[in-house]
Protein backbone atom coordinates (compact mmCIF):
# COMPACT_ATOMS: atom_id res chain seq x y z
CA UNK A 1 -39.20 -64.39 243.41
CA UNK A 2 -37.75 -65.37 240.04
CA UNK A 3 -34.01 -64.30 239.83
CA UNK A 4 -32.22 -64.58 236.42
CA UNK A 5 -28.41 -63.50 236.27
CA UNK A 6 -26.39 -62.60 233.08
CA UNK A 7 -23.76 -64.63 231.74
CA UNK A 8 -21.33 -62.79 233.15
CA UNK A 9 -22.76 -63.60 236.94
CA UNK A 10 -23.79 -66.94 236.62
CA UNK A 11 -20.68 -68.82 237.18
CA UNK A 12 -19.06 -66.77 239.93
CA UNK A 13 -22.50 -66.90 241.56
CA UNK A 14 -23.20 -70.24 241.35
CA UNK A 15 -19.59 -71.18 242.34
CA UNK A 16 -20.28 -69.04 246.00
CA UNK A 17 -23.78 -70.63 246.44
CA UNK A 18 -22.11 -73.64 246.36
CA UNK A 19 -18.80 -73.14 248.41
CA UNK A 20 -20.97 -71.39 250.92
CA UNK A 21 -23.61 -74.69 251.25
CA UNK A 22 -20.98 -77.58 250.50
CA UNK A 23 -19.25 -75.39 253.75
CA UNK A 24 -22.62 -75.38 255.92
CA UNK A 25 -23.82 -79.01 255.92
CA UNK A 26 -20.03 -80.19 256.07
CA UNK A 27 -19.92 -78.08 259.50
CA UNK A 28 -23.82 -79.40 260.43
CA UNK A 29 -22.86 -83.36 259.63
CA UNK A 30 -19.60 -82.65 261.32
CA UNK A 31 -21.34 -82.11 264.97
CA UNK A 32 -22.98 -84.36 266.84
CA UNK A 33 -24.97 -81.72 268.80
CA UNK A 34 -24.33 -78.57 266.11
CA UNK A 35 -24.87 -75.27 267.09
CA UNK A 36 -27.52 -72.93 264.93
CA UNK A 37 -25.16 -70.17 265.49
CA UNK A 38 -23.69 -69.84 261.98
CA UNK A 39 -19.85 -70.56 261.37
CA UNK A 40 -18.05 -67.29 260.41
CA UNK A 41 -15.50 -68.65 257.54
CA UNK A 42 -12.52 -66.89 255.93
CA UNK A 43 -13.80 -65.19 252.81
CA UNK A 44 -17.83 -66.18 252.81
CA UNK A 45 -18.14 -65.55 256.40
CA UNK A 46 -21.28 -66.45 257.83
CA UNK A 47 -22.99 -66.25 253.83
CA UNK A 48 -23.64 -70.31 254.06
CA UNK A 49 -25.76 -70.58 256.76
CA UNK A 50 -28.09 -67.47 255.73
CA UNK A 51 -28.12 -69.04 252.15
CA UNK A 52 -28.62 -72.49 253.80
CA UNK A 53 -31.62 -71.27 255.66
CA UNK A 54 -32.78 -68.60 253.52
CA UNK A 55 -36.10 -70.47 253.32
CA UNK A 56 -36.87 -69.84 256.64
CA UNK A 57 -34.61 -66.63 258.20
CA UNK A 58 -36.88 -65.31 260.37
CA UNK A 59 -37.13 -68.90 262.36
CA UNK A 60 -33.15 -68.97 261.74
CA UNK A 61 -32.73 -65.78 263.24
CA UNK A 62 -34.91 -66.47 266.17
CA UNK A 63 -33.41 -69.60 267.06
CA UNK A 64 -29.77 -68.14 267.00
CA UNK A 65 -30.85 -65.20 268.74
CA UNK A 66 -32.05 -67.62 271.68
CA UNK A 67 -28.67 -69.45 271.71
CA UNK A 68 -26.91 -66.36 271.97
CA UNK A 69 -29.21 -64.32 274.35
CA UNK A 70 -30.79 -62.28 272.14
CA UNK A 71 -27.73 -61.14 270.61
CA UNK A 72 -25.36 -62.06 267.96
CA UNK A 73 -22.96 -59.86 265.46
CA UNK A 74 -23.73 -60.85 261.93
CA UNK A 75 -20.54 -61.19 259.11
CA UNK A 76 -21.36 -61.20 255.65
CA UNK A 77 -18.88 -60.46 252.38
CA UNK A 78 -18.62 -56.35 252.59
CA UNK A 79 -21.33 -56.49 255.76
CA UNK A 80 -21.27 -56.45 259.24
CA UNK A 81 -24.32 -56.37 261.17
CA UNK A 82 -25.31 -56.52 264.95
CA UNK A 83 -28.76 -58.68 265.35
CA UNK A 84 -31.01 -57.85 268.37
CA UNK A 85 -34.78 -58.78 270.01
CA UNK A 86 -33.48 -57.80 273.24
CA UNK A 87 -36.33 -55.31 275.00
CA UNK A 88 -33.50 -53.35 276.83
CA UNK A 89 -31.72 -52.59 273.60
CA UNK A 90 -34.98 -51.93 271.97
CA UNK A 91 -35.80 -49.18 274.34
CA UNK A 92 -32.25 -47.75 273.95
CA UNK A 93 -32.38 -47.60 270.11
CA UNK A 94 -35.95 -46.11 269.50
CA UNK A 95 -36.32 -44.42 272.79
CA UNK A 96 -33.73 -43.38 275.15
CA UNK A 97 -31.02 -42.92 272.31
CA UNK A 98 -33.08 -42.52 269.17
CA UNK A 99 -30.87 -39.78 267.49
CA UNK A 100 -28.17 -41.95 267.57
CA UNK A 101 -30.02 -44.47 265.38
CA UNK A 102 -31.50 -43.36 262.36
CA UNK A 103 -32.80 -45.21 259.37
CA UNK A 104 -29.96 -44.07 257.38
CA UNK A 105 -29.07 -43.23 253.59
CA UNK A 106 -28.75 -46.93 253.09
CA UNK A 107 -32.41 -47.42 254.29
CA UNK A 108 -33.56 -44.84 251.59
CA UNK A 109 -31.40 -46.28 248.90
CA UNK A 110 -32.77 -50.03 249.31
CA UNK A 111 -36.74 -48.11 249.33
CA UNK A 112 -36.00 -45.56 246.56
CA UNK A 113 -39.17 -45.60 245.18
CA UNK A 114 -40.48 -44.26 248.72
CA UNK A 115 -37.33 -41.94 249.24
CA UNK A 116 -38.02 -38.49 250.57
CA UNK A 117 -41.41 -40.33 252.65
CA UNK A 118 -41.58 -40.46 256.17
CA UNK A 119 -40.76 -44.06 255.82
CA UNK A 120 -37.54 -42.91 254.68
CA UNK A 121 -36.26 -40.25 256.35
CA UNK A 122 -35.13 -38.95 259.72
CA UNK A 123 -34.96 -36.03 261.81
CA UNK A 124 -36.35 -32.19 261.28
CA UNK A 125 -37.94 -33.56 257.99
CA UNK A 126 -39.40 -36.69 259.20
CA UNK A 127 -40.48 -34.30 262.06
CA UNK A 128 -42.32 -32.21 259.93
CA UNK A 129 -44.20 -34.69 258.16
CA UNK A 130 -45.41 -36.28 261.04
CA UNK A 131 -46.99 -33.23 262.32
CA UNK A 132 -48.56 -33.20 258.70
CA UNK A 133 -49.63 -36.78 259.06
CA UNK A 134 -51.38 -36.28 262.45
CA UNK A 135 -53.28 -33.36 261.22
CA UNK A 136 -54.29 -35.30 257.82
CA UNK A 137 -55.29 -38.59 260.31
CA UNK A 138 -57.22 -35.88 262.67
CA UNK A 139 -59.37 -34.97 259.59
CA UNK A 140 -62.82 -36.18 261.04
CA UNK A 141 -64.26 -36.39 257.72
CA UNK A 142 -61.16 -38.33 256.32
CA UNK A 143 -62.36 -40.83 259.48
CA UNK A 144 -66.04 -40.98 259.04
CA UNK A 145 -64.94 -41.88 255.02
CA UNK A 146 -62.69 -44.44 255.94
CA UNK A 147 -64.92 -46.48 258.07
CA UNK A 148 -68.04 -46.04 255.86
CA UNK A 149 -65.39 -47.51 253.09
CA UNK A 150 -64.53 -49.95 254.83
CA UNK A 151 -68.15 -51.23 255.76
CA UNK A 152 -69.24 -50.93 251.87
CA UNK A 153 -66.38 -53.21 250.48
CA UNK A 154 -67.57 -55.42 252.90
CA UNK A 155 -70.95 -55.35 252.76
CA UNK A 156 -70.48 -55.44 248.61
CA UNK A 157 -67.67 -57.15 248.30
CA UNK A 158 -65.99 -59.48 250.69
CA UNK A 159 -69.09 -60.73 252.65
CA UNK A 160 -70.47 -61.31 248.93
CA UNK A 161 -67.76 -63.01 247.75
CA UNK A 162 -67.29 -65.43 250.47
CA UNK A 163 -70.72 -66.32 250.61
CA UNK A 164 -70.44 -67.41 247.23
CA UNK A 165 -67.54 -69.65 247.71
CA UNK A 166 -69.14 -71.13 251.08
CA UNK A 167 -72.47 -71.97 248.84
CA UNK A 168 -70.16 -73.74 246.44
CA UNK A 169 -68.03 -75.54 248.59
CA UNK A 170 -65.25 -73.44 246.72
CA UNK A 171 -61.63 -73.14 248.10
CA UNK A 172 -59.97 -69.83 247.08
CA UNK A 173 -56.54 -68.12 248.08
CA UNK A 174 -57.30 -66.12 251.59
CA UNK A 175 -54.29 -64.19 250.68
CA UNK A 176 -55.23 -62.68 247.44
CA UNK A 177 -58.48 -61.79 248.96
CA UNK A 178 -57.50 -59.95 251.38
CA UNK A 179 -54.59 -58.05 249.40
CA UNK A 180 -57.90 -57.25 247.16
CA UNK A 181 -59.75 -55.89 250.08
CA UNK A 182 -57.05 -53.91 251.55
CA UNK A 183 -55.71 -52.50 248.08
CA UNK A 184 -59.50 -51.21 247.47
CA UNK A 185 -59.68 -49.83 251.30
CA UNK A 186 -56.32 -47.84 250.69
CA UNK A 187 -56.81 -46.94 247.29
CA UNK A 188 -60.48 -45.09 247.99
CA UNK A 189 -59.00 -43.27 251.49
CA UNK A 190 -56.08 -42.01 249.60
CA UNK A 191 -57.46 -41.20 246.16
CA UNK A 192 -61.25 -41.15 246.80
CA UNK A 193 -61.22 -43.94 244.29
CA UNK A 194 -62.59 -46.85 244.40
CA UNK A 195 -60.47 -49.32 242.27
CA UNK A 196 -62.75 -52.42 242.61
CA UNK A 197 -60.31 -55.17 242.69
CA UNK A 198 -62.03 -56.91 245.11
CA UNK A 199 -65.49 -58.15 242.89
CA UNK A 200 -66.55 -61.56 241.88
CA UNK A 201 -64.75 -61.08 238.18
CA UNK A 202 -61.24 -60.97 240.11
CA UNK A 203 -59.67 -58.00 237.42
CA UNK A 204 -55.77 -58.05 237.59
CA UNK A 205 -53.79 -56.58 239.78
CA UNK A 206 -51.21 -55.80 238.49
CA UNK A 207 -50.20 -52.80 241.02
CA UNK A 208 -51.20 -54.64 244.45
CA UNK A 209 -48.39 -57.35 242.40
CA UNK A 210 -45.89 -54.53 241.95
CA UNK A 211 -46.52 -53.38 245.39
CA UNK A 212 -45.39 -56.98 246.78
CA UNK A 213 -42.26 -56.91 244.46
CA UNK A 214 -41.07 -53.69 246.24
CA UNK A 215 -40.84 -55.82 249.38
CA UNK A 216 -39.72 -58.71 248.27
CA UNK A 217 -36.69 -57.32 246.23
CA UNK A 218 -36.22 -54.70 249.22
CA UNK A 219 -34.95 -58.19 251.40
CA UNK A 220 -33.02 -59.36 248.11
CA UNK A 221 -31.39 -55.56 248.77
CA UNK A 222 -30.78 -55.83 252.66
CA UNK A 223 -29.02 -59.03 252.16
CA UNK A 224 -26.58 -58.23 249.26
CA UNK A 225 -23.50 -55.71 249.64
CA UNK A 226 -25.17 -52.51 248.34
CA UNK A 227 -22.39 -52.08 245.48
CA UNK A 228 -23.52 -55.77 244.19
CA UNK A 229 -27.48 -55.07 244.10
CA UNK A 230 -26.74 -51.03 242.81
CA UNK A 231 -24.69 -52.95 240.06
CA UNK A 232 -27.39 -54.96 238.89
CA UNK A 233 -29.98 -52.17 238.67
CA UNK A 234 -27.09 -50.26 236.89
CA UNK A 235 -27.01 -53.35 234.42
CA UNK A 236 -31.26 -53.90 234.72
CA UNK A 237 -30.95 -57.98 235.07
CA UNK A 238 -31.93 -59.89 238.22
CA UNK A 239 -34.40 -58.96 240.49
CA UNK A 240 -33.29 -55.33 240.01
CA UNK A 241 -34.55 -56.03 236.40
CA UNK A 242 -38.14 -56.72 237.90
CA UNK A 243 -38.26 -54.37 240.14
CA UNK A 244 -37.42 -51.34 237.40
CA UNK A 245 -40.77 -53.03 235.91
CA UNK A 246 -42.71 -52.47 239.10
CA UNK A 247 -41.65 -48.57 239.75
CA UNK A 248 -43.04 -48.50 235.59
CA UNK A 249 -46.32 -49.60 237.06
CA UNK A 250 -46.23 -48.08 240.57
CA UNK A 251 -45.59 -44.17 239.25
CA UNK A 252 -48.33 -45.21 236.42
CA UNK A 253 -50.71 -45.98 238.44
CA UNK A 254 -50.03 -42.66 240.89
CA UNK A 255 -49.74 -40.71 238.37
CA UNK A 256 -53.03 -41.44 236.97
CA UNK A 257 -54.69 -41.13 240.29
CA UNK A 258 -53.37 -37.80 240.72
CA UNK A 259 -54.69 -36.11 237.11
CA UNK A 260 -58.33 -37.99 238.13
CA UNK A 261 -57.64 -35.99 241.25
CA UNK A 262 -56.92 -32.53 239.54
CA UNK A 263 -59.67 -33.21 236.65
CA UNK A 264 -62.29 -33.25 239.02
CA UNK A 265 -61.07 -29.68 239.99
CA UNK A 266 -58.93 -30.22 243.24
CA UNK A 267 -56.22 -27.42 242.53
CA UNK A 268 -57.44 -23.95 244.12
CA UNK A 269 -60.65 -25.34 245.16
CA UNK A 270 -60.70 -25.12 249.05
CA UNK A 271 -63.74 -27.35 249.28
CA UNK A 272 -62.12 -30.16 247.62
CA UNK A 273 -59.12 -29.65 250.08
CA UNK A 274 -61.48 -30.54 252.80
CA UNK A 275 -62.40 -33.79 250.82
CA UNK A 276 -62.17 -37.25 252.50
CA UNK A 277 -59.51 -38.62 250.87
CA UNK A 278 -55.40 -37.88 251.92
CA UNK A 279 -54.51 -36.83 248.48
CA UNK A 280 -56.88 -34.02 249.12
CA UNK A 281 -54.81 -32.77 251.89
CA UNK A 282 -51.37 -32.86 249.76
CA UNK A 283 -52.11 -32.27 246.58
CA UNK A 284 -52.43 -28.38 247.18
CA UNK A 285 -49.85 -28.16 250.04
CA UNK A 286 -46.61 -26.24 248.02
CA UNK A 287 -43.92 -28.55 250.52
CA UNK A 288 -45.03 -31.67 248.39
CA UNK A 289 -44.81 -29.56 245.05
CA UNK A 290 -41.99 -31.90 243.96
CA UNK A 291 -43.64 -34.53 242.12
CA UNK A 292 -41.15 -36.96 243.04
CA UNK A 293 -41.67 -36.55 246.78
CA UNK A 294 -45.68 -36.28 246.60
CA UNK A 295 -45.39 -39.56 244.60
CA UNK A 296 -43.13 -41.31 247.48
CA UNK A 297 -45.42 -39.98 250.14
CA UNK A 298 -48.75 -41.42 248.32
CA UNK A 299 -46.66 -45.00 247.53
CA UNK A 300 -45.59 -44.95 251.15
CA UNK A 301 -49.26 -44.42 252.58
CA UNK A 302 -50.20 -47.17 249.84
CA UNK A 303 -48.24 -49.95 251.45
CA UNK A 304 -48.62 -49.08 255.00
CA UNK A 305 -52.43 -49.16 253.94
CA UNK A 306 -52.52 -52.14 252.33
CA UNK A 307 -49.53 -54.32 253.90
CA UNK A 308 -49.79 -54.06 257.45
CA UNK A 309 -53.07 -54.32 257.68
CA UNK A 310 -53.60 -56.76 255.02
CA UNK A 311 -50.78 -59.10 257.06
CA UNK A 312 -52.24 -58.78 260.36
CA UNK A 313 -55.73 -60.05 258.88
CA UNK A 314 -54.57 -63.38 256.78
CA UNK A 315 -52.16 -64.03 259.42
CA UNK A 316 -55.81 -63.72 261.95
CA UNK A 317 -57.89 -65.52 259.88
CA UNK A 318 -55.24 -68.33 259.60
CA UNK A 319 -54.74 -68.72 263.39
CA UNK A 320 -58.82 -68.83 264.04
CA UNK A 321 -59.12 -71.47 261.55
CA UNK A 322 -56.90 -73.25 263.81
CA UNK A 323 -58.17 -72.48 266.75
CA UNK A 324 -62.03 -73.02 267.56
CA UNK A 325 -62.01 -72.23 271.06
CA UNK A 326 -61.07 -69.05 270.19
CA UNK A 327 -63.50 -68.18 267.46
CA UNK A 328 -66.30 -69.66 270.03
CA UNK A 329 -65.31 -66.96 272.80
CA UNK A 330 -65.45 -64.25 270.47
CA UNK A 331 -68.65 -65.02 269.22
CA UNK A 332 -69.83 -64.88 272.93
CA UNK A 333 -68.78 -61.84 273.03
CA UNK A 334 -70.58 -60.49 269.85
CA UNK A 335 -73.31 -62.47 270.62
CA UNK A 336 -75.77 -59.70 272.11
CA UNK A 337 -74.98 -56.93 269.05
CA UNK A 338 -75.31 -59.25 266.49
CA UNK A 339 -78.51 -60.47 268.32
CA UNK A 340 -79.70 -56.96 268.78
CA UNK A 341 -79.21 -56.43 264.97
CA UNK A 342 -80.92 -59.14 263.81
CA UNK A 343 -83.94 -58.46 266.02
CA UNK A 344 -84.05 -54.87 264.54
CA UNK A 345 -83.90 -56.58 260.78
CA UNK A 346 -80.55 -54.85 259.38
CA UNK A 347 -80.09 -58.00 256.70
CA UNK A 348 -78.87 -61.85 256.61
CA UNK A 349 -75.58 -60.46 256.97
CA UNK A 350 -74.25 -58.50 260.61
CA UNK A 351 -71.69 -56.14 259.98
CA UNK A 352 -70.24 -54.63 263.05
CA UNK A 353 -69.08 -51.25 263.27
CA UNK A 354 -66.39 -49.57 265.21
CA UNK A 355 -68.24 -48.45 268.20
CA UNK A 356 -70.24 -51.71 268.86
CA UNK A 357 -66.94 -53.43 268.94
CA UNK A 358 -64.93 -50.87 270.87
CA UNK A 359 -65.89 -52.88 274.34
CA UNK A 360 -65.11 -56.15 273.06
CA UNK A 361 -61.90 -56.69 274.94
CA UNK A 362 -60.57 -60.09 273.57
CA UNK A 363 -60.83 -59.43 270.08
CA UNK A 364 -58.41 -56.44 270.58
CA UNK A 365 -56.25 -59.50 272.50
CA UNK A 366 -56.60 -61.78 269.17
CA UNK A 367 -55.47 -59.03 267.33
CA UNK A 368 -52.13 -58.32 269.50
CA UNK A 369 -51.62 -62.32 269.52
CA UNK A 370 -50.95 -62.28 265.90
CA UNK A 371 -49.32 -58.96 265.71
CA UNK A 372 -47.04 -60.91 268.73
CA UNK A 373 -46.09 -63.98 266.82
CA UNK A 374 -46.93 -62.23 263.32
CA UNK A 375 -45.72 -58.70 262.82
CA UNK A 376 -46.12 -57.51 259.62
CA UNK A 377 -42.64 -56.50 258.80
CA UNK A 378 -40.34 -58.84 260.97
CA UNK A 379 -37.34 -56.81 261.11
CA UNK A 380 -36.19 -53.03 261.76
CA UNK A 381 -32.60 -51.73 260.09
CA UNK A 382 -31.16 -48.78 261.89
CA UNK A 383 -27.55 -47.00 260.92
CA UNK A 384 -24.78 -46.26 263.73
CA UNK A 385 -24.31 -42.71 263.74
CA UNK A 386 -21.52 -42.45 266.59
CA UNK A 387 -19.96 -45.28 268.60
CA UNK A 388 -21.97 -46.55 271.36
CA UNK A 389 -21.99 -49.30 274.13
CA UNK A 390 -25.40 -51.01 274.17
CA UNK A 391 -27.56 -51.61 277.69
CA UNK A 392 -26.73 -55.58 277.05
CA UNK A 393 -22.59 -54.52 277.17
CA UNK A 394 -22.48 -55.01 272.94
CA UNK A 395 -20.02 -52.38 271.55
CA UNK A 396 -21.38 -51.21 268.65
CA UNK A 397 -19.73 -48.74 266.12
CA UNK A 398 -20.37 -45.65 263.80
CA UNK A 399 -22.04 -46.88 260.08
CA UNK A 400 -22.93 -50.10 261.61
CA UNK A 401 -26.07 -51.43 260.54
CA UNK A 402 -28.44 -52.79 263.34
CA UNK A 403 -31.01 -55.14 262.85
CA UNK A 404 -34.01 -55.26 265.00
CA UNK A 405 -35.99 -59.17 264.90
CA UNK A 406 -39.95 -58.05 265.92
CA UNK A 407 -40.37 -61.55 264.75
CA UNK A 408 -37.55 -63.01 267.30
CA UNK A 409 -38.71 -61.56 270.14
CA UNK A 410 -42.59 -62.97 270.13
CA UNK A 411 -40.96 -66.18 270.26
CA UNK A 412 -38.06 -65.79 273.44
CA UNK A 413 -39.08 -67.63 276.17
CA UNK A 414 -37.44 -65.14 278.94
CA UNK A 415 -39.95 -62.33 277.23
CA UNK A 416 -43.28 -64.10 276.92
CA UNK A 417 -43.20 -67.17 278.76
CA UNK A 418 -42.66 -71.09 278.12
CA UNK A 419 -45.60 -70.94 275.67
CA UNK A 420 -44.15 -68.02 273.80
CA UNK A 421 -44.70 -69.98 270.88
CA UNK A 422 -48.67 -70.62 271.44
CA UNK A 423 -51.34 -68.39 270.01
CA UNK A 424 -52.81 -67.76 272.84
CA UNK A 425 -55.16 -64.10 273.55
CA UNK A 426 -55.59 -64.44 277.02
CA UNK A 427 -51.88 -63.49 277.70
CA UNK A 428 -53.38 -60.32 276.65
CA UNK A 429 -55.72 -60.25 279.48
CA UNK A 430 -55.11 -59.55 283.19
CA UNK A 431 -55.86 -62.15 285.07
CA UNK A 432 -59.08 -62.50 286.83
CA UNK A 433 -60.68 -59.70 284.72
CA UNK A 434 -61.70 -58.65 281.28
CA UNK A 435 -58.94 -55.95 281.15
CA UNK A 436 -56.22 -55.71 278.41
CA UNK A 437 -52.74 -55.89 279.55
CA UNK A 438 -50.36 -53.30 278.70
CA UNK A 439 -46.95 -54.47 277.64
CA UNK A 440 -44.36 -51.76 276.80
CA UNK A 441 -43.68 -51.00 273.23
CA UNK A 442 -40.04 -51.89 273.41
CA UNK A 443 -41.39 -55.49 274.40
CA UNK A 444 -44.16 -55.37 271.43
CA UNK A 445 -42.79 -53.59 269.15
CA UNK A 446 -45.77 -54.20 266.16
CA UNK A 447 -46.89 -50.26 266.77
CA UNK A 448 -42.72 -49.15 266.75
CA UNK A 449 -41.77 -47.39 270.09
CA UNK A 450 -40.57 -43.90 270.86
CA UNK A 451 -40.77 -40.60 268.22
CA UNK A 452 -41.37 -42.99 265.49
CA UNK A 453 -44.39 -45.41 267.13
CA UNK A 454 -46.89 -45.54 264.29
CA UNK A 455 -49.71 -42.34 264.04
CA UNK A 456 -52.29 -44.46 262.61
CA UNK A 457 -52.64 -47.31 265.38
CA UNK A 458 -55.71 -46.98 266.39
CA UNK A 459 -57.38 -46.28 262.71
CA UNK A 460 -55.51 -49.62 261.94
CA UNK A 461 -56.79 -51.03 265.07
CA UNK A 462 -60.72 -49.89 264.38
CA UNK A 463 -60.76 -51.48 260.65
CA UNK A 464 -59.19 -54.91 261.44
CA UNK A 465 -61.25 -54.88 264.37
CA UNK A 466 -64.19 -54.31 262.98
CA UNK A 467 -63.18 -57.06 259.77
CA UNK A 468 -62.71 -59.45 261.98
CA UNK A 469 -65.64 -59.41 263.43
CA UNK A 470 -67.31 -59.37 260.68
CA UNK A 471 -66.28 -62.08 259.19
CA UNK A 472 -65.74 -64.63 262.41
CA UNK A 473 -69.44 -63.83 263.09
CA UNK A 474 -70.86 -64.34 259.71
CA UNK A 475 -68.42 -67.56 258.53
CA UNK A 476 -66.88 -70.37 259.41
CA UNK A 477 -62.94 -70.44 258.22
CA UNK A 478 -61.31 -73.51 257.59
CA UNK A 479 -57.35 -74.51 255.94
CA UNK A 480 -57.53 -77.16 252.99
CA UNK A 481 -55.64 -79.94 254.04
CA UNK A 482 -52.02 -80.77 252.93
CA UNK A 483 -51.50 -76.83 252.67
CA UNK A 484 -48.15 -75.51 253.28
CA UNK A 485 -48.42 -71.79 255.27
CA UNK A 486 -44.75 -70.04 255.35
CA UNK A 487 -43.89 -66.49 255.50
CA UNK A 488 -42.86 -65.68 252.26
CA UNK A 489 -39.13 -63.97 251.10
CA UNK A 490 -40.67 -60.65 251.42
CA UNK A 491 -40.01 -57.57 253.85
CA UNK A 492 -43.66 -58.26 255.09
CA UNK A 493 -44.54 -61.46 256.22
């Protein structure tokens, strides 16, 4: 993420990067056995060693968090925050005491471009649209669409694309092939379009780009005091200056989808309002006549489309690569469909679909192994509504921000085990059988937990699935050498 300050910022700004990492290391050389639990100094607070670490939070935050059992109180200039991956607290704030922790107006602010979406809000009106949501979801036809989508991009696109590059020898970015993929997937459920970024001439993307800015300036905005980042979108310069650049694109791009929407006759036309696309089901409704809000909600279903999913698969793909064993005992467990499809001629290529995979137990298991170590946004922020004492004895008080670490908690040894940090499916399984195991949702918290656990699981579920598959059966995936893999400064990983 480049970051470029005016004039007027530089100096002070550079002077408190400095202070705050001349005051980390100094503590660090100081100790012969150091603690990772950051210092909290006069002034700065604990600023250095988030700065000093910054590369790699989410391991910094889930290596304090198992010093300090799971959890710590975090100080920063104008910000206090309490940091939890504790299952008992988890289950308190989305569960058993849910009204008392709601995303909060600060939330909205930092995602203004989604404001007003269920990703935003809380209470009666998040209510409502989730009753809206579950109807749109429940659309059989919307279903049927999405899966027969979802086999054509692969059957025309990725499978295509990567047989190319295997007949070449030719490395290519996993990443940006997937955010392709999943971009086209989202785009053609929600609009009915298909937006063919995903083909062997690699057109720009500019909006999947200005999609990933969103996040990645939305963890630039959790980090800063809100009247610091609000100043520099006030002034347009830093990342704030980037991000006004990406909303230009984002509403563009909406926008446009809409009037191809409304030219091919949408408005009044009650067929249409059947159609298998969610636009279809919105565009018509009179509680998203607000522009604004119909916008947010289509952006909102955009990135869950596209950035969960899209995570989960790269961070899949990545693991198997590393893991043989594993690919080999999925492949077993194809083995007979793919067998059966090849005897009955379908083409050089077997592409599974959802019901032929529905029985195959341990792929679900690879699946909840990444989503485990991997989850596709690695924290939760909640607001303090009233003063409360937490289940682990924390007092916590009104306007206080909470912090939940999904990424933490895969990797405490008192929740998963000794290998907590192993990718390892059979956890997944009970033992002696070919079961799944069901661990609460406070405990894996990749689906959320309570009122707000997410409506389109198992649609999410049924497409990676089904990718997977796919692709594990069809190709062998293997890392370049020397390559560095890090979660990236984002709000997805």
């Amino acid at each position: 993420m480049s970051i470029s300050f005016s004039q007027e910022l530089l100096i002070p700004t550079v002077l408190v990067l400095l202070v705050s990492l001349c005051l980390y290391f100094r503590s660090s050389s100081r100790s012969k056995n150091p603690s990772v639990l950051p210092i909290d100094w006069p002034i700065v607070h604990m600023l250095p060693a988030f700065i000093a670490n910054l590369h790699n939070l989410c391991d910094y935050c889930a290596a304090s968090l198992a010093e300090s059992g799971h959890n710590f109180r975090i100080h920063l200039p104008q910000a206090h925050m309490f940091l939890t991956c504790d299952p008992v607290n988890i289950r308190h704030i989305f569960t058993t005491n849910h009204t008392n922790f709601p995303k909060g107006v600060e939330f909205a602010a930092i995602f203004d471009i989604m404001a007003g979406s269920f990703f935003t809000i809380d209470g009666e009106p998040y209510h409502r649209q989730r009753v809206k949501f579950h109807s749109v979801l429940g659309n059989p036809r919307l279903v049927a669409s999405m899966v027969a989508c979802c086999r054509d991009k692969m059957e025309n696109g990725l499978l295509p694309l990567f047989t190319q590059m295997a007949s070449t020898g030719t490395p290519f970015d996993m990443q940006e092939v997937v955010s392709r993929f999943m971009f086209d997937l989202a785009a053609t459920s929600l609009f009915g379009v298909d937006t063919s970024l995903l083909s062997l001439d690699m057109p720009p993307m500019d909006v999947a780009i200005a999609m990933d800015t969103v996040m990645e300036v939305a963890l630039f905005r959790h980090i800063l005091p809100a009247s610091c980042w609000k100043a520099m979108r006030w002034l347009n310069i830093g990342p704030e200056r980037k991000l006004d650049a990406a909303h230009t694109v984002l509403r563009g791009f909406v926008t446009d989808m809409i009037k191809e929407k409304i030219n091919r006759g949408c408005i009044g036309n009650e067929e249409e309002q059947e159609s298998a696309d969610i636009l279809s089901s919105y565009i018509n409704d009179p509680d998203y006549a607000d522009v604004e809000l119909l916008h947010a909600m289509l952006l909102a279903f955009m990135l869950a489309g596209k950035d969960t999913i899209g995570v989960t698969l790269i961070w899949t793909f990545y693991k198997l690569a590393q893991n043989p064993k594993i690919v080999s005992i999925i492949r077993s467990e194809l083995s007979p469909i793919a067998l059966h499809k090849i005897d009955t001629g379908t083409g050089a290529m077997v592409i599974f679909d959802p019901e032929e995979t529905k029985s195959i137990v341990y792929l679900r298991a690879v699946l909840y192994e990444t989503l485990r170590l991997y989850p596709p946004a690695p924290f939760e922020r909640k607001t303090m509504v009233a003063d409360n004492i937490m289940p682990s004895g924390h007092e916590v008080h009104a306007g206080e921000t909470i912090l939940i670490s999904l990424h933490s908690m895969g990797r405490m040894e008192d929740i998963w085990g000794k290998d907590c940090h192993d990718y390892n499916p059979h956890r997944w399984l009970l033992e002696g059988s070919n079961k799944l195991r069901y661990e609460p949702s406070h405990k894996f918290l990749s689906f959320n937990s309570g009122p707000r656990i997410c409506p389109g699981k198992e649609i999410a579920v049924i497409q990676m699935r089904t990718i997977v598959a796919t692709v594990v059966w069809n190709f062998d995936l293997e890392v370049v050498k020397g390559q560095s893999i890090e979660p990236k400064l984002s709000c997805t990983l």
